[in-house]
C-alpha atoms as a PDB file:
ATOM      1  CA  UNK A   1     -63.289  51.550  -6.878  1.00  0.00           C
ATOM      2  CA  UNK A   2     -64.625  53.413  -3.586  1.00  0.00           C
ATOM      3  CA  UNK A   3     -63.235  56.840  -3.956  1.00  0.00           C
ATOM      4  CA  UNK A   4     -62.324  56.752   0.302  1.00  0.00           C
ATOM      5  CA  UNK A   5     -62.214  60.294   0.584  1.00  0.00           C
ATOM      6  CA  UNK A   6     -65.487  61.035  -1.011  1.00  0.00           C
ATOM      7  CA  UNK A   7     -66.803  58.576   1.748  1.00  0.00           C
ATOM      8  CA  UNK A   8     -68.439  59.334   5.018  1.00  0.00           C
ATOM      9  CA  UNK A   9     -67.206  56.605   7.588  1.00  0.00           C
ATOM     10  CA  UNK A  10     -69.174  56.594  10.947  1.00  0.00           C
ATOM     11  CA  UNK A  11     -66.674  56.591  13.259  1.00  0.00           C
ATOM     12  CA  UNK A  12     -67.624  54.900  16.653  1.00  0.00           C
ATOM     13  CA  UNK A  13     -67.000  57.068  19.590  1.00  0.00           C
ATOM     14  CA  UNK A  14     -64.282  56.316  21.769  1.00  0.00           C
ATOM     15  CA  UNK A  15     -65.484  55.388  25.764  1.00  0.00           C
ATOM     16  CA  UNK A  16     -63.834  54.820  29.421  1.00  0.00           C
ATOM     17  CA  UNK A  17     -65.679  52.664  31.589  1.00  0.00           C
ATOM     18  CA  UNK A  18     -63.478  52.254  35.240  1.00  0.00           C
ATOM     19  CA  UNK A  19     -64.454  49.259  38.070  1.00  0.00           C
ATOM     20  CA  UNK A  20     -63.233  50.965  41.463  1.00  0.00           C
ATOM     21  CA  UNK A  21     -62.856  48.039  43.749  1.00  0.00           C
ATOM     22  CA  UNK A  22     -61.636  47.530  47.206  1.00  0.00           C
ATOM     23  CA  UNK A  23     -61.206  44.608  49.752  1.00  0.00           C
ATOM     24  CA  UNK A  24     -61.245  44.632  53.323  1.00  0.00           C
ATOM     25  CA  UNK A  25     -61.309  41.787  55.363  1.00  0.00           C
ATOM     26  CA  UNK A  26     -64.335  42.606  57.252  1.00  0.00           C
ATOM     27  CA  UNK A  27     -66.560  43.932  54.298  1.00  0.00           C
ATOM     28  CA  UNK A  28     -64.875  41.633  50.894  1.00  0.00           C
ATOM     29  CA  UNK A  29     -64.283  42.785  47.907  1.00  0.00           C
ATOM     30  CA  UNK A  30     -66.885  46.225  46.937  1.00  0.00           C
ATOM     31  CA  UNK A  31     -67.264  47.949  43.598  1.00  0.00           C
ATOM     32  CA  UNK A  32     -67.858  51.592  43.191  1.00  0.00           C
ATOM     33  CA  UNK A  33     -70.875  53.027  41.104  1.00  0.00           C
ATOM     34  CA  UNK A  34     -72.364  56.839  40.668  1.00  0.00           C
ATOM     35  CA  UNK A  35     -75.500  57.696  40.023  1.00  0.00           C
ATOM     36  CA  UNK A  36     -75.639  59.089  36.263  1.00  0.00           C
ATOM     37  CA  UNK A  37     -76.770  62.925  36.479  1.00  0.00           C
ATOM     38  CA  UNK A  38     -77.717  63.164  32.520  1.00  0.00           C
ATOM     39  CA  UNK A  39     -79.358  61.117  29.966  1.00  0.00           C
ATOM     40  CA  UNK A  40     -79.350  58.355  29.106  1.00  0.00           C
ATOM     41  CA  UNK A  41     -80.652  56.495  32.184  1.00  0.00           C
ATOM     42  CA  UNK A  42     -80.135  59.660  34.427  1.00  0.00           C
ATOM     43  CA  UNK A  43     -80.691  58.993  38.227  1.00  0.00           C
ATOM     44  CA  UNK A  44     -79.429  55.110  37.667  1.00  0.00           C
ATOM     45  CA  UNK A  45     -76.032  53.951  39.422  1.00  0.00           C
ATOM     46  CA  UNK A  46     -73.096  53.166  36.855  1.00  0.00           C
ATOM     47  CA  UNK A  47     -69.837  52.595  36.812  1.00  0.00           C
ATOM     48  CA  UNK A  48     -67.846  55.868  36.299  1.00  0.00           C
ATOM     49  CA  UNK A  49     -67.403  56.638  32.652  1.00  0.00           C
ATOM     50  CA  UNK A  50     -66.343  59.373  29.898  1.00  0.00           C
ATOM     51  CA  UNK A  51     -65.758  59.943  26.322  1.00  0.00           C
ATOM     52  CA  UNK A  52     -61.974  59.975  25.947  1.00  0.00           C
ATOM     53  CA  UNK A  53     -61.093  63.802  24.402  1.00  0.00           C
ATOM     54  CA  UNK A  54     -58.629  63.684  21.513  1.00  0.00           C
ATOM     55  CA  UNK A  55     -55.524  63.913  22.740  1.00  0.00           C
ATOM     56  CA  UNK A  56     -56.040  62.574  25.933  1.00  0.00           C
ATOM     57  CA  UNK A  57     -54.209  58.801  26.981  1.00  0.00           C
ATOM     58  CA  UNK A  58     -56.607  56.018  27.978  1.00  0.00           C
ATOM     59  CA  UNK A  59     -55.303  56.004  31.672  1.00  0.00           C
ATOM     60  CA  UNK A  60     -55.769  59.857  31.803  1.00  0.00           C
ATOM     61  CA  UNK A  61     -59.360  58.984  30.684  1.00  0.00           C
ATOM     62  CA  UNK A  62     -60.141  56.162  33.425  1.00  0.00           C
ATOM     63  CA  UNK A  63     -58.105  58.903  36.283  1.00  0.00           C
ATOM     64  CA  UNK A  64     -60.852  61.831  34.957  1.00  0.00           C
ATOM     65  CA  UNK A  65     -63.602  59.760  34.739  1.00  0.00           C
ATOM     66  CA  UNK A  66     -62.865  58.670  38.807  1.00  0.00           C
ATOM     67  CA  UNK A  67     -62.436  61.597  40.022  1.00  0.00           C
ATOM     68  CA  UNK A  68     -65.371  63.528  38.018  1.00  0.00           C
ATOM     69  CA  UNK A  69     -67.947  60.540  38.314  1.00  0.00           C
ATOM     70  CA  UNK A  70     -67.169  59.332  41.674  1.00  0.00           C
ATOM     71  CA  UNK A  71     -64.620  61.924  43.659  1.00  0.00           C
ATOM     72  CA  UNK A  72     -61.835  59.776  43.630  1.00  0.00           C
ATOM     73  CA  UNK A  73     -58.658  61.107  43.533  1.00  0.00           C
ATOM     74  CA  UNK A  74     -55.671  59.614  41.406  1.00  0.00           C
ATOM     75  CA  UNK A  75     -53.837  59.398  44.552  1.00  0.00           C
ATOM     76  CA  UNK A  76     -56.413  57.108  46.286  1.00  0.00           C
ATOM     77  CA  UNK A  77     -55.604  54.240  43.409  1.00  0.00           C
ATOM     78  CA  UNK A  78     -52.894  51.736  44.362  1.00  0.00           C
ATOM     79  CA  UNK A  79     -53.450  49.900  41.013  1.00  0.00           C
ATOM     80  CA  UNK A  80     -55.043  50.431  37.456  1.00  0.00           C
ATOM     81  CA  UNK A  81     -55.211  48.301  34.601  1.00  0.00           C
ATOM     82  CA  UNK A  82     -56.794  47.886  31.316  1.00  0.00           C
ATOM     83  CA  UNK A  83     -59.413  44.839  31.226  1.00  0.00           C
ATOM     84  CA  UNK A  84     -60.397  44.744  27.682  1.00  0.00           C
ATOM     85  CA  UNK A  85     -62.759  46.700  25.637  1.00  0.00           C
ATOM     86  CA  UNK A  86     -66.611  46.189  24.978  1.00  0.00           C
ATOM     87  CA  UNK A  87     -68.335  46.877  22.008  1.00  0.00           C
ATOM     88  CA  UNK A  88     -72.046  45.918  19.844  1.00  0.00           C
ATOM     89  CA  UNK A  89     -74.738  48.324  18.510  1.00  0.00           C
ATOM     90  CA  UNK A  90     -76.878  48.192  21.236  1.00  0.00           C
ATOM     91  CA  UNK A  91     -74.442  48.798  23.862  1.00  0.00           C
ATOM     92  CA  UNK A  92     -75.554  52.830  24.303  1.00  0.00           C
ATOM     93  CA  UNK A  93     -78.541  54.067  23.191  1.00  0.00           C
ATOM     94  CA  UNK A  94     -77.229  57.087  22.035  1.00  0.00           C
ATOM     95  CA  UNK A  95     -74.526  56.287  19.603  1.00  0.00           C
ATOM     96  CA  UNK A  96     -72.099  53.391  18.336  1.00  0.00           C
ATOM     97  CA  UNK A  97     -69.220  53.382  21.172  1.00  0.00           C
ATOM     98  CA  UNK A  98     -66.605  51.184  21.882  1.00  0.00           C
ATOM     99  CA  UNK A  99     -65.497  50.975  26.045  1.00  0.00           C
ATOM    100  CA  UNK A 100     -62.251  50.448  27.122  1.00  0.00           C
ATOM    101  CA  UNK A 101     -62.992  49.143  30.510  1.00  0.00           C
ATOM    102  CA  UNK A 102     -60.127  49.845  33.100  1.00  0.00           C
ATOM    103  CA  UNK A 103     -59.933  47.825  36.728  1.00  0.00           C
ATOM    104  CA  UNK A 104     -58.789  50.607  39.538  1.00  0.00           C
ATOM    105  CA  UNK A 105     -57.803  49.075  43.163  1.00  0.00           C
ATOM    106  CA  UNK A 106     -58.257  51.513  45.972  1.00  0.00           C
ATOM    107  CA  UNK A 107     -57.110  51.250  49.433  1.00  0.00           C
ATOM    108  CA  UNK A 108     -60.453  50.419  51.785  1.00  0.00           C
ATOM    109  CA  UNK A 109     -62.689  52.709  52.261  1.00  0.00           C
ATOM    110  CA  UNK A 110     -65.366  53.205  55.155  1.00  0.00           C
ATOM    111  CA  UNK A 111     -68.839  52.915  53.622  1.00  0.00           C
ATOM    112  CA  UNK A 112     -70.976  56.057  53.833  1.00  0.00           C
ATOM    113  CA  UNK A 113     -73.730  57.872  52.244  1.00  0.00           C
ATOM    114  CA  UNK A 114     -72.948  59.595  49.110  1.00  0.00           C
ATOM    115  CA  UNK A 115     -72.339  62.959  48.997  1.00  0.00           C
ATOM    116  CA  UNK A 116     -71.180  65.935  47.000  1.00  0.00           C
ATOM    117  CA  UNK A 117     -67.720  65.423  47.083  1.00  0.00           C
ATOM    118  CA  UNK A 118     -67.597  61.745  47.317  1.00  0.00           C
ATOM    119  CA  UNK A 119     -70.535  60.434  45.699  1.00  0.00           C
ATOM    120  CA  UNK A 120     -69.253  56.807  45.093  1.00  0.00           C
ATOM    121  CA  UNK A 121     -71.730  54.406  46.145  1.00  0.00           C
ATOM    122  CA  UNK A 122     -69.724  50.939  47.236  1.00  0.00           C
ATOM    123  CA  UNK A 123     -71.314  47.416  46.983  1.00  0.00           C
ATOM    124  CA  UNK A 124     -71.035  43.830  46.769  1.00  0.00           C
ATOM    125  CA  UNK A 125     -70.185  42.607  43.253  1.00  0.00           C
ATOM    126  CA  UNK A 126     -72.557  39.480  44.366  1.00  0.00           C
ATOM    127  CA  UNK A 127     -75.132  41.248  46.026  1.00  0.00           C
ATOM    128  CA  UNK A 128     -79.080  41.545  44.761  1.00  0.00           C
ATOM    129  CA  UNK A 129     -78.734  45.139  43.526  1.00  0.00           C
ATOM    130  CA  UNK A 130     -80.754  46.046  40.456  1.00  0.00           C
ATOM    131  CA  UNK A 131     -78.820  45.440  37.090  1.00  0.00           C
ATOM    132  CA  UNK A 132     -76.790  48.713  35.941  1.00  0.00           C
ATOM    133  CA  UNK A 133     -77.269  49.957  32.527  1.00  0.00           C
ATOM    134  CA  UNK A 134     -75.536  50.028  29.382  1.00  0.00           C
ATOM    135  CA  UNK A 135     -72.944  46.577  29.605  1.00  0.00           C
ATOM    136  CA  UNK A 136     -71.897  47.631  32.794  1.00  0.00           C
ATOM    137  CA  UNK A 137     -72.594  44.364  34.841  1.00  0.00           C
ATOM    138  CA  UNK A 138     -70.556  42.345  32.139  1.00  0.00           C
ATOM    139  CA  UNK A 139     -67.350  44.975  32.469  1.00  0.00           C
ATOM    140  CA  UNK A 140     -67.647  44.135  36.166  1.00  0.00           C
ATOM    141  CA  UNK A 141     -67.680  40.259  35.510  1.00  0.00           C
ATOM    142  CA  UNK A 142     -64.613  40.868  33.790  1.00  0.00           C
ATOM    143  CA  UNK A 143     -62.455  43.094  36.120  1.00  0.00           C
ATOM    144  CA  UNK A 144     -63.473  40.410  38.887  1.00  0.00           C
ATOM    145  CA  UNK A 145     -62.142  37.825  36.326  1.00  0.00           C
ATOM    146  CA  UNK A 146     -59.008  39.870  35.640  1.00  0.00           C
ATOM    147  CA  UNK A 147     -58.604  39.667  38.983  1.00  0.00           C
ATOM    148  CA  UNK A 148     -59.196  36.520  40.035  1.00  0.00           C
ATOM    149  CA  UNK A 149     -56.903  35.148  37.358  1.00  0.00           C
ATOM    150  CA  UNK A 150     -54.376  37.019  37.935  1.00  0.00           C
ATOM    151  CA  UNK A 151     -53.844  37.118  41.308  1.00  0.00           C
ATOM    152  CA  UNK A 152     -50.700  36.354  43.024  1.00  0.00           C
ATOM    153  CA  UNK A 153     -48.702  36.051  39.470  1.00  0.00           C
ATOM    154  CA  UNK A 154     -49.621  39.618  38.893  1.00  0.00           C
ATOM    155  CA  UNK A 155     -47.365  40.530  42.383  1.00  0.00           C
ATOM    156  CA  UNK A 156     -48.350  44.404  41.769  1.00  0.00           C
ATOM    157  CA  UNK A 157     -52.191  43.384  41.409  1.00  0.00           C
ATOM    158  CA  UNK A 158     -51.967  41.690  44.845  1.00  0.00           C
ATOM    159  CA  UNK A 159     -50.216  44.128  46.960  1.00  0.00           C
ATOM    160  CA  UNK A 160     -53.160  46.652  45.310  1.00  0.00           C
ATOM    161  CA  UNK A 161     -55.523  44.171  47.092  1.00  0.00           C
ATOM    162  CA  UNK A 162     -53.901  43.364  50.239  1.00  0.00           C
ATOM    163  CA  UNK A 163     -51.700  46.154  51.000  1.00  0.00           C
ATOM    164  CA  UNK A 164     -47.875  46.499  52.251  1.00  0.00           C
ATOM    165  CA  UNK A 165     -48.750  44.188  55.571  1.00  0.00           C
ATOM    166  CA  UNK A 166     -51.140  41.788  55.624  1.00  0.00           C
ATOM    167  CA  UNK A 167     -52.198  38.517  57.742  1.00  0.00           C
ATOM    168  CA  UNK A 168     -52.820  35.224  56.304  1.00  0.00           C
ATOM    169  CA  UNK A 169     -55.989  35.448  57.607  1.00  0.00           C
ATOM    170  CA  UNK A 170     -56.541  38.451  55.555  1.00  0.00           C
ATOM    171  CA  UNK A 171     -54.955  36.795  52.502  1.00  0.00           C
ATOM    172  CA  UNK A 172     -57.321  33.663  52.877  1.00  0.00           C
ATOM    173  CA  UNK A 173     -60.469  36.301  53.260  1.00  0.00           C
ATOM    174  CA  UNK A 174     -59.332  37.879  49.733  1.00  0.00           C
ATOM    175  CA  UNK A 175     -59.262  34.386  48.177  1.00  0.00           C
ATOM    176  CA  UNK A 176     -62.765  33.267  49.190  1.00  0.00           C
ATOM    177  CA  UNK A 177     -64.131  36.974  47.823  1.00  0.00           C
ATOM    178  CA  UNK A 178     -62.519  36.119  45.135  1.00  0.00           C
ATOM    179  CA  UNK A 179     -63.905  32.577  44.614  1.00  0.00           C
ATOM    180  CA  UNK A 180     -66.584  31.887  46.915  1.00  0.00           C
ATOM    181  CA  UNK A 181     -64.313  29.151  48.717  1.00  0.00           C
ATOM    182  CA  UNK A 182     -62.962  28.982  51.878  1.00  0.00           C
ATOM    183  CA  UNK A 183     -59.308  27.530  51.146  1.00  0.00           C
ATOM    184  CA  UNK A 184     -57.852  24.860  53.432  1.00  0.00           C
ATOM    185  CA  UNK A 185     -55.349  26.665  56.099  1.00  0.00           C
ATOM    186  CA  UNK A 186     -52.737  24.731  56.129  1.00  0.00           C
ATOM    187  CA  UNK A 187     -52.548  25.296  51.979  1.00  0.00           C
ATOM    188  CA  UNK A 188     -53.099  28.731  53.315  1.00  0.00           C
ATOM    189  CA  UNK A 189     -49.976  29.209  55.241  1.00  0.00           C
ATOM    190  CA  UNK A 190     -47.569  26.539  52.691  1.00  0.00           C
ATOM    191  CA  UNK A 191     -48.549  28.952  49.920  1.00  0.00           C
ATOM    192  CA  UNK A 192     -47.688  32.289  51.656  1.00  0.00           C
ATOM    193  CA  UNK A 193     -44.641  30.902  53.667  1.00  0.00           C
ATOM    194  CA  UNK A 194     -42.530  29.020  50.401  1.00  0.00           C
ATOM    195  CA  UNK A 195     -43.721  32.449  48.284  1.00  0.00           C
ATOM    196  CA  UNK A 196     -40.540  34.305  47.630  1.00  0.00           C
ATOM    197  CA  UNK A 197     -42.058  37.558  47.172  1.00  0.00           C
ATOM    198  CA  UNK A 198     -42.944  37.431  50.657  1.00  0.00           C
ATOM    199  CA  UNK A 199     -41.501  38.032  54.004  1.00  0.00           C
ATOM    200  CA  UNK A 200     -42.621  36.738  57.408  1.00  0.00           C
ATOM    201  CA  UNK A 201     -42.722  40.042  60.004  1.00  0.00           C
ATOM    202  CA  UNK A 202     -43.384  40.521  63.679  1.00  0.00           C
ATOM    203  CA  UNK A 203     -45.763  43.372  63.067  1.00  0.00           C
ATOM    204  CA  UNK A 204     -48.198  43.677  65.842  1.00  0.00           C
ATOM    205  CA  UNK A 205     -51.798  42.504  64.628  1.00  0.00           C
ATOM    206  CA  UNK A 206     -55.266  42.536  67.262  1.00  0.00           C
ATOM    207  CA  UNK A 207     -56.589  39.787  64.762  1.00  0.00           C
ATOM    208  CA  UNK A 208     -56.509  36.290  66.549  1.00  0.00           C
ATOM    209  CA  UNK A 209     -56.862  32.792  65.104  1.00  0.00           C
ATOM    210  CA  UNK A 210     -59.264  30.095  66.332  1.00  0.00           C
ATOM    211  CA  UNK A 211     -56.981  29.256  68.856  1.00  0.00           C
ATOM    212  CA  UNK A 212     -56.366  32.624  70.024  1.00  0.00           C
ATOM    213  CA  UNK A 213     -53.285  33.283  68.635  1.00  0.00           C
ATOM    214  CA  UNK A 214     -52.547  35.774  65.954  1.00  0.00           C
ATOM    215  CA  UNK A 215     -52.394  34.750  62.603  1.00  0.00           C
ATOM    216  CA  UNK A 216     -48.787  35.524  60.378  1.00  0.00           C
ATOM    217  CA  UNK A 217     -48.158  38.880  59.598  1.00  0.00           C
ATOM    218  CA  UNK A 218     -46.162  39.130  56.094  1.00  0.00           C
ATOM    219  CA  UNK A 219     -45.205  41.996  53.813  1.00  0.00           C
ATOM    220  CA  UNK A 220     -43.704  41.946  50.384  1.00  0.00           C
ATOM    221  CA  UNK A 221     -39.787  41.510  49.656  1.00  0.00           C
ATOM    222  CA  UNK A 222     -37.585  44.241  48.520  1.00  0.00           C
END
């Protein structure tokens, strides 16, 4: 018999790995990476990450790595869940690590130039941008899949997305992000209008539908 204590057991190092994303109307749905300012792959954009310290709880690890990766503050994120963890040999060149990978909504944000103090760097999940190291591009596949399969049953999830007031114009926008498909409007407006959750409001909006008039405003009951 193994005496277990006698033993040396490699013990796989413990990672956090958050997708910031935000959706807008006008600019979709945009993911937030940071250039890496150590090895490995130093200079390359990444998704925030850290090692989680000892005593420290997995959504403490996914709030530090935002806001020392990427200047995001806790208070900036509406929403943050766990997506599922990611692990395999190869996955960083340094040592074995396992990633839980954590999804973190943020209200919109207006695109800039990184900085010091806020160097996210916000993109289109679908655009041409080189691939991002470690697994990185497959933990974004699945917060987008989190998302898109979980959206509107997961009420909390979609008022991340949408916000407190929202149009069904903006509501159809977040569904073709999400998909790639434009839904039909009339399914559009059945959907929103026999949802229980929501609540028809007379909230002034400057968005206009194709025949010029404004499109439903709705917030969220209770």
């Amino acid at each position: 018999m193994t005496d277990a204590t006698s033993a040396a057991r490699d013990q796989p190092l413990i990672a956090i790995d958050v997708v910031p994303v935000t959706f807008a109307t006008s600019d979709g749905l945009r993911v937030a990476t940071a250039r890496r300012q150590f090895a490995p792959f130093a200079g390359q954009e990444a998704l925030p990450g850290v090692l989680l310290d000892g005593a420290e709880l997995l959504a403490d690890g996914a709030r530090r790595a935002l806001r020392t990766k990427t200047g995001i503050d806790a208070a900036a994120v509406r929403h943050l869940a766990q997506v599922g963890a990611f692990d395999g040999p190869s996955r960083d060149p340094r040592d074995t690590a396992i990633s839980i990978a954590f999804l973190a909504v943020l209200a919109p944000v207006v695109a800039a130039p990184p900085t010091a103090a806020a160097p996210a760097v916000w993109r289109r999940p679908d655009g041409d941008d080189p691939r991002l190291p470690f697994d990185h591009d497959a933990i974004i596949r699945a917060a987008l899949d989190h998302v898109r399969t979980r959206i509107w049953r997961d009420l909390p999830l979609t008022r991340a997305l949408l916000g407190d007031v929202f149009t069904t114009t903006d509501a159809a926008a977040l569904h073709t992000a999400l998909t790639g498909v434009q839904p039909d409007p009339g399914n559009t407006n059945r959907a929103l209008r026999t949802n229980p959750a929501l609540v028809r409001t007379e909230a002034p909006t400057t968005a206009a539908g194709r025949g010029g008039r404004p499109p439903a405003t709705w917030t969220w009951a209770g």
